[in-house]
Protein backbone atom coordinates (compact mmCIF):
# COMPACT_ATOMS: atom_id res chain seq x y z
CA UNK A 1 12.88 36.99 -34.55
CA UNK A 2 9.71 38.25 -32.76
CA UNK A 3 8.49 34.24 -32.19
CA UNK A 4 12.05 33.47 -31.25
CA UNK A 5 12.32 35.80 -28.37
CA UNK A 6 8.52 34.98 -27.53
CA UNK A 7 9.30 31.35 -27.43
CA UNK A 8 12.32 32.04 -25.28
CA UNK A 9 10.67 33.80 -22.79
CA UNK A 10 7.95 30.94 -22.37
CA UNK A 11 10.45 28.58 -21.99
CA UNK A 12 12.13 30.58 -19.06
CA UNK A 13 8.66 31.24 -17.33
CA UNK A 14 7.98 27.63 -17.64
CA UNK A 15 11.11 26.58 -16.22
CA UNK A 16 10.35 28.97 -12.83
CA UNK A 17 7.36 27.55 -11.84
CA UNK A 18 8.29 23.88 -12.68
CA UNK A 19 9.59 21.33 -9.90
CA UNK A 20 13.40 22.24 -9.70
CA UNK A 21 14.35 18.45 -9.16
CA UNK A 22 17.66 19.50 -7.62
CA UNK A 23 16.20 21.11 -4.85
CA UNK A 24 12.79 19.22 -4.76
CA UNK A 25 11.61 15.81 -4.87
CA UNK A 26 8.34 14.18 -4.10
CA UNK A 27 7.25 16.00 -1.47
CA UNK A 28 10.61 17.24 -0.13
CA UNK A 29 11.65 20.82 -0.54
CA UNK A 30 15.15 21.88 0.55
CA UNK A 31 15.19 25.59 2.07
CA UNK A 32 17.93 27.84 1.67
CA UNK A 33 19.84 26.60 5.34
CA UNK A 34 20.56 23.10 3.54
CA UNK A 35 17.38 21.90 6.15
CA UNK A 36 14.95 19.64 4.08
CA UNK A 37 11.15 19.77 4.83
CA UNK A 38 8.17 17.44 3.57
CA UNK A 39 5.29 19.25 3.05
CA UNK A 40 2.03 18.53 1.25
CA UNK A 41 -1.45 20.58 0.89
CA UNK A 42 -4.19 17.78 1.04
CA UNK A 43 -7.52 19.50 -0.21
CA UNK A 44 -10.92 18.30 1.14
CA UNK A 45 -14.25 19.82 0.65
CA UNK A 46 -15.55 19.94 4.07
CA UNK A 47 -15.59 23.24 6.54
CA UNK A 48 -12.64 24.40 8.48
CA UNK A 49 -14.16 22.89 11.93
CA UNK A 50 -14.85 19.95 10.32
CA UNK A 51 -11.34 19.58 9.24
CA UNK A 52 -10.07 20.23 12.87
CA UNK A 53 -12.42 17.88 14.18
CA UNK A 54 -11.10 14.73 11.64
CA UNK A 55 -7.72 15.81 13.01
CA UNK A 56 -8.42 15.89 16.19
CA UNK A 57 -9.68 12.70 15.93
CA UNK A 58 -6.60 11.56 14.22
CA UNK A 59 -4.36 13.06 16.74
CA UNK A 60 -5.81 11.32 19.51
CA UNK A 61 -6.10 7.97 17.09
CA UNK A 62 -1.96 7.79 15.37
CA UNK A 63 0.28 7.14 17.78
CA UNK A 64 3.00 9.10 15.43
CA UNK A 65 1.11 12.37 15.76
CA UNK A 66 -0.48 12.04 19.17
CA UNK A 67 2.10 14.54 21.28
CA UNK A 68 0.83 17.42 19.08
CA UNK A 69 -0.16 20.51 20.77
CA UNK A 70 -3.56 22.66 19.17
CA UNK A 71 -3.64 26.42 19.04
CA UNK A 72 -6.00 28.46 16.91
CA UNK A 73 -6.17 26.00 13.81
CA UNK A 74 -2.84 25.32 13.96
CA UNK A 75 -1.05 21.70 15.92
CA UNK A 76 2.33 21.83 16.72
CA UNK A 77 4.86 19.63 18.18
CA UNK A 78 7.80 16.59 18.09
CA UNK A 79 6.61 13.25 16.67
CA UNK A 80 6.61 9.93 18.55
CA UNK A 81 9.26 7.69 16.59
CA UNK A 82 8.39 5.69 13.78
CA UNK A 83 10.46 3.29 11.29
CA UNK A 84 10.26 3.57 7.59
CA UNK A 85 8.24 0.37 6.10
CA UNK A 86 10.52 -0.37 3.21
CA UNK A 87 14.31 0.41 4.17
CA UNK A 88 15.83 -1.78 1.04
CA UNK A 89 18.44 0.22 -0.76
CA UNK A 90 18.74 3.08 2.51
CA UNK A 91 22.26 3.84 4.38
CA UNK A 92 22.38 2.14 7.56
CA UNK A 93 21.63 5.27 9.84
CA UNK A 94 18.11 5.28 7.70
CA UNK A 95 17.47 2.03 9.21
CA UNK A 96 16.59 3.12 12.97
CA UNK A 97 13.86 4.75 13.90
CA UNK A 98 13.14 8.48 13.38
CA UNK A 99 11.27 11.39 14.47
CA UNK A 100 10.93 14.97 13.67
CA UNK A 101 8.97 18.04 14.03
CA UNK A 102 5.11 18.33 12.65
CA UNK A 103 2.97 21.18 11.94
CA UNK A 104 -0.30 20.70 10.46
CA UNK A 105 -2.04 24.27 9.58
CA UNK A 106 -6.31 24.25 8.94
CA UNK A 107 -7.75 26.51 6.15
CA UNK A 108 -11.02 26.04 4.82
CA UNK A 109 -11.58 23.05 2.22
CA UNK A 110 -7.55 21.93 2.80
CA UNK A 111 -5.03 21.42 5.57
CA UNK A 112 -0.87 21.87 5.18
CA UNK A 113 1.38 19.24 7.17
CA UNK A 114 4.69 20.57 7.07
CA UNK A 115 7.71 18.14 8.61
CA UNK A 116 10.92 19.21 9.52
CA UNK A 117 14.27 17.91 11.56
CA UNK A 118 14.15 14.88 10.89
CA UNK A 119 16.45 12.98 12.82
CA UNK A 120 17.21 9.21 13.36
CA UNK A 121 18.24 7.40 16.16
CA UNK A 122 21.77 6.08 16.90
CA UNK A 123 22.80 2.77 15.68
CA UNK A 124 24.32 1.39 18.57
CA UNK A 125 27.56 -0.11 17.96
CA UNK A 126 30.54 -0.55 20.47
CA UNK A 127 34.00 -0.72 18.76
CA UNK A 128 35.63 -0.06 22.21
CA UNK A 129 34.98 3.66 20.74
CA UNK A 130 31.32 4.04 21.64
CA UNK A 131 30.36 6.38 18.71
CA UNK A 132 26.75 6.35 18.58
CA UNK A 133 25.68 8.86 16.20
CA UNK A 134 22.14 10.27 15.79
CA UNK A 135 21.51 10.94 11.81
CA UNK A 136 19.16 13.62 10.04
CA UNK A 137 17.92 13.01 6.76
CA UNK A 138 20.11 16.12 5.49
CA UNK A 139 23.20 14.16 6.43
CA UNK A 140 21.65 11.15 4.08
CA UNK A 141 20.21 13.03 0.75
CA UNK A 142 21.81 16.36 0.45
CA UNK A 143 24.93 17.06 -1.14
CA UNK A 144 27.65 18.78 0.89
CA UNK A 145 29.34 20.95 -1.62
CA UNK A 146 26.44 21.76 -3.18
CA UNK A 147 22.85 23.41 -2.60
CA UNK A 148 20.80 20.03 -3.94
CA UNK A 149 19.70 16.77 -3.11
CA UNK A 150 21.47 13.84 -4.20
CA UNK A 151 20.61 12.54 -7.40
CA UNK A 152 22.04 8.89 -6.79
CA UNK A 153 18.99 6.22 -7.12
CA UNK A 154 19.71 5.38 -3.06
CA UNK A 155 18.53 8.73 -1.89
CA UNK A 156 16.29 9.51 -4.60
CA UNK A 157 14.44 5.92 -3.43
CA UNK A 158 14.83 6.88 0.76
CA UNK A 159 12.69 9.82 -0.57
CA UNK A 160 10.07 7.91 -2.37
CA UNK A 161 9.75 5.64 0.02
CA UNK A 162 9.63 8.29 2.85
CA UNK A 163 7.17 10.12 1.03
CA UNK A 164 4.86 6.85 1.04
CA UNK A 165 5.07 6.55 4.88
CA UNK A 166 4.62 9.40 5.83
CA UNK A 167 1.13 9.89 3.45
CA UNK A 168 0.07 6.79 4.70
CA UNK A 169 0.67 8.70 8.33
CA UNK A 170 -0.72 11.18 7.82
CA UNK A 171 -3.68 11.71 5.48
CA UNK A 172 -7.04 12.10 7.22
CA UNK A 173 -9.18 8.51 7.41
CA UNK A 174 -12.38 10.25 5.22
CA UNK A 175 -9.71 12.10 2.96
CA UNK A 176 -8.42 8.42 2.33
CA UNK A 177 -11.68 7.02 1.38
CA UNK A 178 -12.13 9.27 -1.11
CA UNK A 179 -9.02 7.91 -2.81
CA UNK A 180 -10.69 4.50 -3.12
């Protein structure tokens, strides 16, 4: 009885600090307001200035980062817009360009990029109507009558494939070399 109510309470502890895939995925975290953010901690072994220095560097360098403001370790600000590379299987409102918020945060040895609001530009069509409707990625991959992401392979791939780009975006040049 002992090992059964040991075992139990393993598998619970386990289970709150796994991934909850209904309210994360890849790098996407959805917060309590039904808002989702991408955020990833990218860890290099180099000194806190040297960090802001690379991204400095990188601000001035990526055109999709290069309105961001610095403040005591910290850059802030709205990105320029930017399409996603591989848009196969994504709604139609995906398939525009996009921007959104960025905040990168400098500790020694790592960096955080957080990214939030994302929002897509209007498809322009003119039925005589002339709705032209600006879309977030909320409106595309979380469920309405419920506190989780879609699990349906469409938004589940957006994701992926949103995660790609925006790594590709945004991880330092040296911290890419690295990889390699």
């Amino acid at each position: 009885m002992k090992k059964l109510i040991l075992l139990l309470l393993i598998l619970q502890f386990s289970n709150l600090y796994s991934q909850n895939p209904k309210i994360e995925y890849e790098n996407f975290k959805l917060q309590d307001n039904k808002e989702i953010i991408w955020q990833k901690v990218f860890e290099i072994n180099v000194s806190k200035d040297s960090i802001l220095r690379l991204i400095q560097g990188s601000v001035i360098s990526n055109s999709f980062i290069n309105n961001l403001k610095y403040e005591n370790y910290t850059f802030n600000g709205a990105s320029s817009f930017e399409k996603l590379t591989n848009t196969s299987g994504t709604p139609l409102g995906a398939r525009t360009e996009y921007n959104c918020c960025v905040k990168i945060d400098i500790k020694e040895n790592k960096y955080r990029i957080t990214i939030e609001k994302i929002k897509f530009k209007p498809i322009n069509f003119d039925f005589g109507g002339g709705v032209n409707h600006s879309h977030s990625l909320e409106e595309m991959v979380v469920r309405t009558s419920k506190h989780e992401i879609r699990k349906n392979s469409n938004s589940r791939k957006m994701l992926s494939n949103f995660n790609i780009d925006l790594l590709n975006l945004l991880q330092l040049k040296e911290d890419k070399q690295k990889e390699d």
